[in-house]
N, C-alpha and C. Protein backbone atom coordinates (compact mmCIF):
# COMPACT_ATOMS: atom_id res chain seq x y z
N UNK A 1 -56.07 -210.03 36.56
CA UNK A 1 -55.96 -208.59 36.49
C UNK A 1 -57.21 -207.97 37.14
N UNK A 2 -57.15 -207.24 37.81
CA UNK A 2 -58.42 -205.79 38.16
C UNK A 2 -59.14 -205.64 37.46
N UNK A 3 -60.42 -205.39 37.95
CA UNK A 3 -61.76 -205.79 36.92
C UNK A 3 -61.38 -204.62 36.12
N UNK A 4 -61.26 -203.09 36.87
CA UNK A 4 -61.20 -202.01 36.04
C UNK A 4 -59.87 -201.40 36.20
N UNK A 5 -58.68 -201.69 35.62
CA UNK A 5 -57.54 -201.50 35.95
C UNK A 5 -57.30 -200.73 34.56
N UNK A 6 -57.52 -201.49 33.10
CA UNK A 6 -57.72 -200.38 32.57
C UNK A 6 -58.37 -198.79 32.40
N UNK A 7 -59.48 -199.04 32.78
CA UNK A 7 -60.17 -197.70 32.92
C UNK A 7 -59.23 -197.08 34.18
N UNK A 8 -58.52 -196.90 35.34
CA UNK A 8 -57.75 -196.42 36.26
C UNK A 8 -56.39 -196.01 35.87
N UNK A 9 -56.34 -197.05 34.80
CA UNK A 9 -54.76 -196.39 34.23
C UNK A 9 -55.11 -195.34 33.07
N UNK A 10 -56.16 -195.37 32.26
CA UNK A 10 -56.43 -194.41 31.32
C UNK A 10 -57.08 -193.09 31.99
N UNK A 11 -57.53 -193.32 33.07
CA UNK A 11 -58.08 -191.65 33.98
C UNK A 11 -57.07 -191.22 34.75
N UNK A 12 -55.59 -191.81 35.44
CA UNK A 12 -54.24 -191.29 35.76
C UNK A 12 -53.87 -190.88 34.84
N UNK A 13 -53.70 -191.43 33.66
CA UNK A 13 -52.39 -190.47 32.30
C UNK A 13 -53.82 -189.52 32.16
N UNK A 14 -55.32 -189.54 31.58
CA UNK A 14 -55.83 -188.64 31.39
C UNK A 14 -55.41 -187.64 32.18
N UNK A 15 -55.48 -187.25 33.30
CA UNK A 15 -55.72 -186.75 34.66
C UNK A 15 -54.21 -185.81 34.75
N UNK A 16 -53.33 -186.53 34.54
CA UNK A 16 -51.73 -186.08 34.34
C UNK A 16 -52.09 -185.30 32.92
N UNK A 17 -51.99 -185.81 31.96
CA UNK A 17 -52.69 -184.88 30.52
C UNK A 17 -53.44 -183.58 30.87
N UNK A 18 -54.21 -183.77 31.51
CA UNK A 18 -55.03 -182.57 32.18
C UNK A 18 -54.33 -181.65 33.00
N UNK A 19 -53.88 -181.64 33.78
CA UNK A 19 -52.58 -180.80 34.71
C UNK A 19 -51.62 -180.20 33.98
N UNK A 20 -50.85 -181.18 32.74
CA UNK A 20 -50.08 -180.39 31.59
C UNK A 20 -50.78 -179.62 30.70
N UNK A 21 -52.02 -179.77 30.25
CA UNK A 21 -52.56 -178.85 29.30
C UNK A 21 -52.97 -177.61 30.08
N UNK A 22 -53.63 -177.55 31.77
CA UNK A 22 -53.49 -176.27 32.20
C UNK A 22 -52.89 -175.32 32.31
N UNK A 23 -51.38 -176.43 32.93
CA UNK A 23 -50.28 -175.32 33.20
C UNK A 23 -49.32 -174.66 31.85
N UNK A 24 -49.82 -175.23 30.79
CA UNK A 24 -49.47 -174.92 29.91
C UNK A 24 -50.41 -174.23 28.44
N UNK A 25 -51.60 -174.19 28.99
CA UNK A 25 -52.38 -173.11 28.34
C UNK A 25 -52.16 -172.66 26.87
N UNK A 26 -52.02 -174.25 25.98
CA UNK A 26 -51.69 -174.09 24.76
C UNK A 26 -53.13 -173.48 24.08
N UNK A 27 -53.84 -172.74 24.45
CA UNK A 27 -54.68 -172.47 22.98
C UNK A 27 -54.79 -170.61 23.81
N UNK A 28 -54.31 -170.21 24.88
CA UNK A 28 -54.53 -168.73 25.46
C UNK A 28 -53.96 -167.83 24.36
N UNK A 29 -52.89 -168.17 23.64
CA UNK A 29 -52.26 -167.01 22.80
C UNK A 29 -53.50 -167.03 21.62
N UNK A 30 -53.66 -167.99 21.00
CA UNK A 30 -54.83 -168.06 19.50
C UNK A 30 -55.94 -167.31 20.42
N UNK A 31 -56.42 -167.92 21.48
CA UNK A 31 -57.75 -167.54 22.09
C UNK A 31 -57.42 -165.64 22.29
N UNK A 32 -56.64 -165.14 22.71
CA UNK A 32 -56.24 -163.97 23.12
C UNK A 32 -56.34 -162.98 21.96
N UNK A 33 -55.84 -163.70 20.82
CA UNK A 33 -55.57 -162.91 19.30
C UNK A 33 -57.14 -163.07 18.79
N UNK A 34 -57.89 -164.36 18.84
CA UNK A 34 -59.08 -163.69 18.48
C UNK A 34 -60.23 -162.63 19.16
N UNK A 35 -59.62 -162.72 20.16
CA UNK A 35 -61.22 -161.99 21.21
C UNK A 35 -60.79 -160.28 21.16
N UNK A 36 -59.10 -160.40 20.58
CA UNK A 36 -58.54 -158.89 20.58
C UNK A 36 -59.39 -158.56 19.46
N UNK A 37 -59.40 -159.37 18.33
CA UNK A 37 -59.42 -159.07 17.04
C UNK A 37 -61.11 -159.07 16.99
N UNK A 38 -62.35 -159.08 17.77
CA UNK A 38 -62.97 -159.01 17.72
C UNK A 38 -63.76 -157.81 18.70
N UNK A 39 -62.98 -157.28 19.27
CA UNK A 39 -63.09 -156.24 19.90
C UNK A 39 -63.66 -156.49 21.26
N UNK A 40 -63.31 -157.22 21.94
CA UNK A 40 -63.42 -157.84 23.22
C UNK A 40 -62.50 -157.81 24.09
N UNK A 41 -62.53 -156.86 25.03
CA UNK A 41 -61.52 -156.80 25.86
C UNK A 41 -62.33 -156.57 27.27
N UNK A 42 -61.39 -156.18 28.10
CA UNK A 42 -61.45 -155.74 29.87
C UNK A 42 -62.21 -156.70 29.96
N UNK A 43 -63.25 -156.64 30.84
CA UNK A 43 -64.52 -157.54 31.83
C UNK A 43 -64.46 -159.06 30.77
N UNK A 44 -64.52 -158.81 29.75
CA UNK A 44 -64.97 -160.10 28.70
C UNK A 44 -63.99 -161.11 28.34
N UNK A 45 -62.53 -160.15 28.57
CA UNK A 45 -61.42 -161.54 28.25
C UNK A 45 -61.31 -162.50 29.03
N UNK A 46 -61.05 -162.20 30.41
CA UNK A 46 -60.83 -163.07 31.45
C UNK A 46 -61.61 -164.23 31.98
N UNK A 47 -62.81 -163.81 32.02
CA UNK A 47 -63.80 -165.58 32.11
C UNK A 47 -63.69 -165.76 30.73
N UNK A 48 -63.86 -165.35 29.40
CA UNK A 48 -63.96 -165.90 28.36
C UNK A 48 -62.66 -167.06 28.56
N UNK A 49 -61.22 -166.41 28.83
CA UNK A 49 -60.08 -167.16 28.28
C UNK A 49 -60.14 -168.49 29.52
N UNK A 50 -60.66 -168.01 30.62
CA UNK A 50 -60.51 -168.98 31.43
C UNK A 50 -61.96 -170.22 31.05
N UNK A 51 -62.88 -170.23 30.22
CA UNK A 51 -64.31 -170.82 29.78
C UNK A 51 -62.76 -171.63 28.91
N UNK A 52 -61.99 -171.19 28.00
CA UNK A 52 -61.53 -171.15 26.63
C UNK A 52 -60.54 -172.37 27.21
N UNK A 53 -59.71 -172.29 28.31
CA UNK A 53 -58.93 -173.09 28.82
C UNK A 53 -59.75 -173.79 29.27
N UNK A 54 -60.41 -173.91 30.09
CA UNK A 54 -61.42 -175.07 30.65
C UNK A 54 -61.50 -175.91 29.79
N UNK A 55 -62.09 -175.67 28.61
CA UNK A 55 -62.75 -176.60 27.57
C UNK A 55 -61.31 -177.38 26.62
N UNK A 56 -60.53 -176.51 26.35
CA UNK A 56 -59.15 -177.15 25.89
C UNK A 56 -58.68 -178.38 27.13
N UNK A 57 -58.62 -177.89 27.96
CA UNK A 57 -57.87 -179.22 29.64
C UNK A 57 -59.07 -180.57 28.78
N UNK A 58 -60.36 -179.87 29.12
CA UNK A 58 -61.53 -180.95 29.37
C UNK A 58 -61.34 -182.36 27.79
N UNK A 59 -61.13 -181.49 26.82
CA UNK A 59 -61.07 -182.07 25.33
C UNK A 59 -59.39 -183.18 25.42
N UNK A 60 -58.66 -182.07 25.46
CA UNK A 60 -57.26 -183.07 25.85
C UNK A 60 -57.24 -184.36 27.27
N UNK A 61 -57.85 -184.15 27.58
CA UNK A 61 -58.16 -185.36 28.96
C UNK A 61 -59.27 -186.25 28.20
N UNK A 62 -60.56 -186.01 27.52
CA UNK A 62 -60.70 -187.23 26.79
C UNK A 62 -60.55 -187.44 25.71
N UNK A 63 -59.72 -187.02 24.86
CA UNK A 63 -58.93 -187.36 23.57
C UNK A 63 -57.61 -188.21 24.47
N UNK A 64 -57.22 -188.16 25.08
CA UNK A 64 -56.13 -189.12 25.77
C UNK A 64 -56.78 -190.60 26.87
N UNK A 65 -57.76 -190.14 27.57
CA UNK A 65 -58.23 -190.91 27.86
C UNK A 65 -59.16 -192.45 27.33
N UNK A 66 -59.67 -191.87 25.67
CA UNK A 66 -60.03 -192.94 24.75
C UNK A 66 -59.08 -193.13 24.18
N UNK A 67 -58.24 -192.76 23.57
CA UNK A 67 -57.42 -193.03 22.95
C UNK A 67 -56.81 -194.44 24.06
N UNK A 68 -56.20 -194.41 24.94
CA UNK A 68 -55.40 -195.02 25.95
C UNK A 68 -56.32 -196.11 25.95
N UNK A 69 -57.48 -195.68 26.33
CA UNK A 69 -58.26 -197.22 26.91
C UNK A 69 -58.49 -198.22 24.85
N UNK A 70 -58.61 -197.70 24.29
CA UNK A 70 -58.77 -198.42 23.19
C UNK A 70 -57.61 -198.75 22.52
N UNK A 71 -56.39 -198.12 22.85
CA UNK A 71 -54.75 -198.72 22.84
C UNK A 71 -54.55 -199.88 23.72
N UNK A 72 -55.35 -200.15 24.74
CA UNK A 72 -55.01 -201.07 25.92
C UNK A 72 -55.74 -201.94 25.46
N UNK A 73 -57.32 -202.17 25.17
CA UNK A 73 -57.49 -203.11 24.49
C UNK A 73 -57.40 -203.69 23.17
N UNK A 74 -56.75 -202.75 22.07
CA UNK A 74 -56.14 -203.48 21.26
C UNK A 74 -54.73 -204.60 21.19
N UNK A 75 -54.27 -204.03 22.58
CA UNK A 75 -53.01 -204.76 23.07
C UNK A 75 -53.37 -206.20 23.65
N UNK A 76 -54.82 -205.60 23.94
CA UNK A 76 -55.11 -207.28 24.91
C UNK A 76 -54.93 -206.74 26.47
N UNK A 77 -55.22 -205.27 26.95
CA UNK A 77 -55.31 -205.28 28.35
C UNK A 77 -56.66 -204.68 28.52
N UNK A 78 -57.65 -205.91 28.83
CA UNK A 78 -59.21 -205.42 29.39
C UNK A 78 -59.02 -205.96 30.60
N UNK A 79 -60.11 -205.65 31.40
CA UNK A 79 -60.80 -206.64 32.44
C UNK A 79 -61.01 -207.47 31.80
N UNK A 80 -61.45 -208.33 33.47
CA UNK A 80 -61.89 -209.91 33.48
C UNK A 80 -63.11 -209.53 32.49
N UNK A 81 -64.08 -208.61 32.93
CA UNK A 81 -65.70 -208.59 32.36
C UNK A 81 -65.66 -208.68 30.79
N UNK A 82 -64.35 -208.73 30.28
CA UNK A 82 -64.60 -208.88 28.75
C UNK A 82 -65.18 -207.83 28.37
């Protein structure tokens, strides 16, 4: 097997994970309801929500990405390097 074939298959599904959590912008409605509810609007929502999505993509890409690589070697798929 590929020295690092695991780590390549866990940064593709990460990477794919990442593309679905953008285009799908699961935390913009919560993020939207608090910054209303705090009296933050015009100039301040828009980089805020886009900081707010950034960090949601970034968290879901390595919550999937460890997860995967430590699923693969509990299965028994490492590299050669042990």
């Amino acid at each position: 097997m590929p020295e690092r074939a695991p780590h390549y298959l866990s940064l593709g599904v990460a990477i794919l994970a990442g593309f679905w959590t953008a285009i799908n912008a699961p935390a913009t409605r919560l993020f939207e309801q608090t910054v209303r509810a705090l009296d933050l609007t015009g100039q301040v929502l828009s980089p805020l929500s886009l900081l707010s999505d950034s960090i949601a993509t970034l968290v879901a890409m390595a919550l999937v990405y460890f997860a995967l690589t430590e699923g693969l070697a509990r299965v028994g798929f490492t590299s050669d390097e042990g």
